[in-house]
N, C-alpha and C. Protein backbone atom coordinates (compact mmCIF):
# COMPACT_ATOMS: atom_id res chain seq x y z
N UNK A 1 -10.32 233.18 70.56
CA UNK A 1 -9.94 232.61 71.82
C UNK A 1 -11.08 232.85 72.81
N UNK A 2 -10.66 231.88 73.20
CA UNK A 2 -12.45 232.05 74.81
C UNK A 2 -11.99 232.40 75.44
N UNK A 3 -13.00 233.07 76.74
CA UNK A 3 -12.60 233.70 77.79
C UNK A 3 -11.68 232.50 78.96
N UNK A 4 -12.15 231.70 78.81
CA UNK A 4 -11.65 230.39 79.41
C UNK A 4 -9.97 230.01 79.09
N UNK A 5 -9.90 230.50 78.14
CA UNK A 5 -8.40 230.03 77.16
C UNK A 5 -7.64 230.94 77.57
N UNK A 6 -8.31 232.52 77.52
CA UNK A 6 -7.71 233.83 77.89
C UNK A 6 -7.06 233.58 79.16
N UNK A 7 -7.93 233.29 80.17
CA UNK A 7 -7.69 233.32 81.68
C UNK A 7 -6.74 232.18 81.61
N UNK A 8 -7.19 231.09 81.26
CA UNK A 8 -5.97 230.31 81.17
C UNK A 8 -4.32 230.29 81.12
N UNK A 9 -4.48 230.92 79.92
CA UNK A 9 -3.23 231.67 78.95
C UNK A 9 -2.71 232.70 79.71
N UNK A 10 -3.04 233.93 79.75
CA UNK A 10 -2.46 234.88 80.26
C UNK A 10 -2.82 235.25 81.92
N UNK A 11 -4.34 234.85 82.41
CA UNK A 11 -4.44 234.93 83.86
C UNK A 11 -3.93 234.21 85.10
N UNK A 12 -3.84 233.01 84.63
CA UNK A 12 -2.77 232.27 85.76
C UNK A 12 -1.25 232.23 85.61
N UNK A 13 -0.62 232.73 84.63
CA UNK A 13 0.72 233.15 84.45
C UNK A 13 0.89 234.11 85.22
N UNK A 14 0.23 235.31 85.11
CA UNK A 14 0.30 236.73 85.80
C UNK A 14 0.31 236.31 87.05
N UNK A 15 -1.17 235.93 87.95
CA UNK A 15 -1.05 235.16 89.13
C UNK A 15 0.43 234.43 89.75
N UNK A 16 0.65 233.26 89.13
CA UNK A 16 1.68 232.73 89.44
C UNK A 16 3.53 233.64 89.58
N UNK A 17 3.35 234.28 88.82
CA UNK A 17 4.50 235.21 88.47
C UNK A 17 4.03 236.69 89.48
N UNK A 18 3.10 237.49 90.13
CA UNK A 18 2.86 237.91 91.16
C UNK A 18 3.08 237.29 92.26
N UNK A 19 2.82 236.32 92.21
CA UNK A 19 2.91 235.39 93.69
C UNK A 19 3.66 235.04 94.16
N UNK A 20 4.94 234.87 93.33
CA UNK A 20 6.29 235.03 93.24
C UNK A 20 7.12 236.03 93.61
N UNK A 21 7.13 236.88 92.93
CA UNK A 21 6.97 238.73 93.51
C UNK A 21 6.78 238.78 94.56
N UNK A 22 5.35 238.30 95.07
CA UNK A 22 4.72 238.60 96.16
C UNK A 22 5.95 237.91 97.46
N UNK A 23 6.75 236.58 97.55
CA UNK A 23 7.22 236.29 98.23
C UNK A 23 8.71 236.60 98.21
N UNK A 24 9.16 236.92 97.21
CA UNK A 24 10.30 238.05 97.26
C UNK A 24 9.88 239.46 98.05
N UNK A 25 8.84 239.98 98.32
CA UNK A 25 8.94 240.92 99.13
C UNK A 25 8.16 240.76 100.78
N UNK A 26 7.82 239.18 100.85
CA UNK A 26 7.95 239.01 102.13
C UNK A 26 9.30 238.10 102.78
N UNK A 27 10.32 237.60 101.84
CA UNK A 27 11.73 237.50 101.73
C UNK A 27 12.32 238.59 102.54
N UNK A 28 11.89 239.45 101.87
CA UNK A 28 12.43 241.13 102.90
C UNK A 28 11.97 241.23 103.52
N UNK A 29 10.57 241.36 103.71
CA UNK A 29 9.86 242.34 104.91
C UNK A 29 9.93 241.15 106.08
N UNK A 30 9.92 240.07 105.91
CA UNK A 30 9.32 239.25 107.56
C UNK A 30 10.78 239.18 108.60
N UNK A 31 10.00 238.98 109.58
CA UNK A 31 11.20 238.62 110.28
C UNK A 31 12.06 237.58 109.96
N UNK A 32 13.23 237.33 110.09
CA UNK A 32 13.95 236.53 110.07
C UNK A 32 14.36 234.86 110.83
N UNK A 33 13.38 235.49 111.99
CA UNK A 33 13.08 233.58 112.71
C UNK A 33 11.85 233.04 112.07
N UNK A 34 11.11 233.65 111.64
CA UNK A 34 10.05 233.09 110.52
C UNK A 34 10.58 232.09 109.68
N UNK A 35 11.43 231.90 109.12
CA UNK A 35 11.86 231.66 107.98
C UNK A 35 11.58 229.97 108.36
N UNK A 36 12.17 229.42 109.10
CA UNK A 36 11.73 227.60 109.12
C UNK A 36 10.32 227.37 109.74
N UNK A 37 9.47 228.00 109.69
CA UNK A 37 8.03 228.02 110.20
C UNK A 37 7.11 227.70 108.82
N UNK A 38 6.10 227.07 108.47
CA UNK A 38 6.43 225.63 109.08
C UNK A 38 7.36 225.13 108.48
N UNK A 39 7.28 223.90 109.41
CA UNK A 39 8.44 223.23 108.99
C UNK A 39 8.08 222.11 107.64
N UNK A 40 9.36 222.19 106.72
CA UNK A 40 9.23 221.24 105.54
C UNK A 40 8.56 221.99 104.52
N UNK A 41 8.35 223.60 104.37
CA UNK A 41 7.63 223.80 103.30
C UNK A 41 8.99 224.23 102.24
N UNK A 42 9.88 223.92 102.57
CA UNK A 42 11.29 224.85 102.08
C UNK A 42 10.92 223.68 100.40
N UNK A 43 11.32 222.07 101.09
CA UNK A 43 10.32 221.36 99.95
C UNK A 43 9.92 221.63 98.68
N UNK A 44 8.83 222.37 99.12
CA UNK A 44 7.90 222.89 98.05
C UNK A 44 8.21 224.04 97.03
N UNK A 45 9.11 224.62 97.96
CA UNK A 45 9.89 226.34 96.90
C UNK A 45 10.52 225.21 95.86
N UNK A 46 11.61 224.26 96.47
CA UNK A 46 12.39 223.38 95.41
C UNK A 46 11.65 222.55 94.20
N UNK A 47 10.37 222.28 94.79
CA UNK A 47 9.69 221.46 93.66
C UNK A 47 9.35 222.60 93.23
N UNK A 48 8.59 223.48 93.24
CA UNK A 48 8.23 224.41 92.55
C UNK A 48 9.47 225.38 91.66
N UNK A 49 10.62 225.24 92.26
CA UNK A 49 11.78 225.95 91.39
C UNK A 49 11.77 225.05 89.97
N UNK A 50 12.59 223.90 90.53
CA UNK A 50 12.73 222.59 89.75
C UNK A 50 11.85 222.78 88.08
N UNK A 51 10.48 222.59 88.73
CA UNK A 51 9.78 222.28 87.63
C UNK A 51 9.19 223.64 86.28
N UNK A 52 9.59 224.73 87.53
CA UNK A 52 9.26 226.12 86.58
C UNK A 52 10.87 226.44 85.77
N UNK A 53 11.90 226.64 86.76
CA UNK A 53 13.37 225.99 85.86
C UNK A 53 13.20 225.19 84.33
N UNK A 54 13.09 223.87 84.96
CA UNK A 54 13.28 223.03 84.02
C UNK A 54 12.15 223.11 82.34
N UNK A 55 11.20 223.62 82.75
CA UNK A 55 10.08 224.16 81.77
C UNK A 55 10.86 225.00 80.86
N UNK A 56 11.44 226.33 81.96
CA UNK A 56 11.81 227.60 81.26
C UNK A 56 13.22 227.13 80.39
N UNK A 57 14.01 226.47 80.63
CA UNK A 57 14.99 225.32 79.69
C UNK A 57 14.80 224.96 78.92
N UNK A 58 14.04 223.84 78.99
CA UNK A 58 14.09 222.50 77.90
C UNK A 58 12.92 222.69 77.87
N UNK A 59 11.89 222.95 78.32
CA UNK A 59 10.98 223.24 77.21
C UNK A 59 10.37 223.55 75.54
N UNK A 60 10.60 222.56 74.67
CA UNK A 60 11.15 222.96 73.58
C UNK A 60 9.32 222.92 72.96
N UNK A 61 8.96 222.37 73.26
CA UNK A 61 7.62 222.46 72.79
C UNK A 61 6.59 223.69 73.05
N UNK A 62 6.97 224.34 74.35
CA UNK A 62 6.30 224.98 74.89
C UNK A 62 6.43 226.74 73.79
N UNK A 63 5.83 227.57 74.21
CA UNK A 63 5.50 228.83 73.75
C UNK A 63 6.43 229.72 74.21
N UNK A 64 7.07 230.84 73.39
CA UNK A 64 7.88 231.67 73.92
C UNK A 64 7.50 232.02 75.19
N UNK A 65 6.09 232.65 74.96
CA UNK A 65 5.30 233.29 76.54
C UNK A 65 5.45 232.46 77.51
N UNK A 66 4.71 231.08 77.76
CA UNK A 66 5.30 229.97 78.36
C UNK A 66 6.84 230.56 79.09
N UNK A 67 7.39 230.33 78.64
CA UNK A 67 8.59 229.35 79.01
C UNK A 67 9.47 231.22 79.56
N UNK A 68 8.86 232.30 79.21
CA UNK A 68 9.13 233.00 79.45
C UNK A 68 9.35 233.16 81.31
N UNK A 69 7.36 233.14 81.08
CA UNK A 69 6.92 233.67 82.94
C UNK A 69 7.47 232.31 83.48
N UNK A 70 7.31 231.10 83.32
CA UNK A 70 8.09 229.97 83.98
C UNK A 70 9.63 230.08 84.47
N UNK A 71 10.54 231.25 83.43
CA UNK A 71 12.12 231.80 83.66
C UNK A 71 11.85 232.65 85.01
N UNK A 72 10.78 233.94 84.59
CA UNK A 72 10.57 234.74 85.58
C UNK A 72 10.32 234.15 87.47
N UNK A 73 9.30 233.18 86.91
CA UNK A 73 8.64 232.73 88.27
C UNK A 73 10.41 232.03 88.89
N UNK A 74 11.24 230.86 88.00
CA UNK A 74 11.96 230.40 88.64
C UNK A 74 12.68 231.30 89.25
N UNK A 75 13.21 232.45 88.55
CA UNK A 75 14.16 233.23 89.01
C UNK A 75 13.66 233.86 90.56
N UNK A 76 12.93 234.57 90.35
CA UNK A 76 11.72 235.43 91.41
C UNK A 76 11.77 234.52 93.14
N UNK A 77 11.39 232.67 92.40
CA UNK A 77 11.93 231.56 94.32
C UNK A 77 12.52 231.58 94.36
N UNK A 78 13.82 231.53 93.53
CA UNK A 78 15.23 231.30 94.24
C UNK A 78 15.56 232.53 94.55
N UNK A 79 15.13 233.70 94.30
CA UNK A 79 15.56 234.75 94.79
C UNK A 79 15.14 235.22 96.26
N UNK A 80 14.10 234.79 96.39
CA UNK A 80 12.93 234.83 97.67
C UNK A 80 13.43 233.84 98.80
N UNK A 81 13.92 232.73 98.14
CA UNK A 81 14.13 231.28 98.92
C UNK A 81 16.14 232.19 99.49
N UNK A 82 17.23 232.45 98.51
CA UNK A 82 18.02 232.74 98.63
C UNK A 82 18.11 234.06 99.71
N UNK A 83 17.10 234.75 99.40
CA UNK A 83 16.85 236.02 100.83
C UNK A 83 16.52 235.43 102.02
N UNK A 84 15.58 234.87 102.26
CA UNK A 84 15.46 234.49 103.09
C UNK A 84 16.00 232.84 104.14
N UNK A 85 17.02 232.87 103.72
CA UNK A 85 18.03 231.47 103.71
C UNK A 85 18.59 232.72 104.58
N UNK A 86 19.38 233.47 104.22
CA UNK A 86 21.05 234.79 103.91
C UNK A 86 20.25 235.13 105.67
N UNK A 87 18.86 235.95 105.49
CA UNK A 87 18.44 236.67 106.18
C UNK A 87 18.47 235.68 107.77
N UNK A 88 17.83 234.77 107.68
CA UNK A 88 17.80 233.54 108.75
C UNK A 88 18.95 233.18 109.33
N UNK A 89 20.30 233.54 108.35
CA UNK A 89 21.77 232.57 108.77
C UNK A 89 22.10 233.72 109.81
N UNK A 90 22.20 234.91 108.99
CA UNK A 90 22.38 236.07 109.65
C UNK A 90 21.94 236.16 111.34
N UNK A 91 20.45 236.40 111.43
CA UNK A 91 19.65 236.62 112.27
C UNK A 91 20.07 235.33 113.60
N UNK A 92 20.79 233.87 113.47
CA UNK A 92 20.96 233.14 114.10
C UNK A 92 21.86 233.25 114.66
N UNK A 93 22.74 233.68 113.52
CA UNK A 93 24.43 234.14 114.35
C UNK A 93 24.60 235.31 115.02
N UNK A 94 23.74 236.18 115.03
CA UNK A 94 23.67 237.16 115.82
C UNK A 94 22.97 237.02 117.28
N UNK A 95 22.28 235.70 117.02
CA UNK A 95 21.44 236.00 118.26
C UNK A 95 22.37 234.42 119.19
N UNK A 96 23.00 233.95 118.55
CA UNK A 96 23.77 233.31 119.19
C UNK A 96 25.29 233.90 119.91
N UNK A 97 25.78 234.57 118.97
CA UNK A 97 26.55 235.98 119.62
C UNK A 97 25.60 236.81 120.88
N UNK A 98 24.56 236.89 121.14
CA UNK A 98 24.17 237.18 121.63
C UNK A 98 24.38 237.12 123.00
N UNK A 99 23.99 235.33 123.36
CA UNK A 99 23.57 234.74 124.37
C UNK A 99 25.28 234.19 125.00
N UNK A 100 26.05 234.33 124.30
CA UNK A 100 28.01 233.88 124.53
C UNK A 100 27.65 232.35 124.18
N UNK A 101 27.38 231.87 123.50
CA UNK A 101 27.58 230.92 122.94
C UNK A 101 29.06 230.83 122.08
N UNK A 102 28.74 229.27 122.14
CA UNK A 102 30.75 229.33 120.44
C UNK A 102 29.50 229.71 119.73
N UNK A 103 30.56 230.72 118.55
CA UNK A 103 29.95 230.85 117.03
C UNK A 103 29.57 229.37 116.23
N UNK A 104 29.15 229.75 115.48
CA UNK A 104 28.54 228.40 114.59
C UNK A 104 29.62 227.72 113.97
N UNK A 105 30.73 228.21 113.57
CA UNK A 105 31.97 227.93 113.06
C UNK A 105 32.90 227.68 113.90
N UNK A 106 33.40 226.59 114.58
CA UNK A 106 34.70 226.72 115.01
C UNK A 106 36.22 226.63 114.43
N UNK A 107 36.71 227.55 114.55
CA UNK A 107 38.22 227.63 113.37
C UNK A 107 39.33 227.16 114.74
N UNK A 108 39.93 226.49 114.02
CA UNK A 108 41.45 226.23 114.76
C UNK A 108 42.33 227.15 114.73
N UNK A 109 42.70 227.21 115.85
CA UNK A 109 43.84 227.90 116.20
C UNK A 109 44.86 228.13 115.43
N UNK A 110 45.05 229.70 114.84
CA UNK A 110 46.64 229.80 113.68
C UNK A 110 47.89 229.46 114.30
N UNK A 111 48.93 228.64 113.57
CA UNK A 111 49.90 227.89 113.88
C UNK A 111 50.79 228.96 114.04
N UNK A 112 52.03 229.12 114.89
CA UNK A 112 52.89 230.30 115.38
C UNK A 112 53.72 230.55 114.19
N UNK A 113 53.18 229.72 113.34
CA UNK A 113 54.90 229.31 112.33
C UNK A 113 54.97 230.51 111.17
């Protein structure tokens, strides 16, 4: 195998599957009004879920290793994308409680009956 094949093979998997990682732990660490900044990249987590998902699936051609870090990476955005969704809903309703606003939910009134 060439060094070219190597890096190929095992160096941009690692990459990609760190980078992943990497945004699961700014999922946690950032603030929480961050989260729709910019706008429309939410987009891109989905295409990028989608297609590392669907690899790590039906991929039938592909290589155990493959289809492995493609499971990892999918799991890793939606976990990152799902934190920081939770963290944002949170952080809105609090700061709308804040200001005496209605809550985000309005519930009807329980019936006397």
């Amino acid at each position: 195998m060439s060094l070219w094949e190597a890096i190929w093979r095992i160096g941009v998997p690692m990459i990609v599957v760190v980078g992943a990682a990497v945004a699961v732990a700014l999922a946690f660490s950032e603030p929480p009004g961050r989260f729709s900044r910019p706008r429309g990249w939410q987009w891109a987590w989905v295409g990028l879920w989608l297609m590392t998902a669907g690899d790590a699936a039906f991929g039938d051609a592909r290589s155990p290793f493959e289809r492995a870090w493609k499971g990892a990476t999918a799991l890793l955005v939606a976990m990152a994308v799902i934190v920081a969704a939770w963290r944002h809903y949170r952080w809105r309703k609090r700061a709308r409680l804040a200001d005496g606003s209605p809550p985000l939910v309005d519930r009807p009134p329980r019936s006397a009956s």
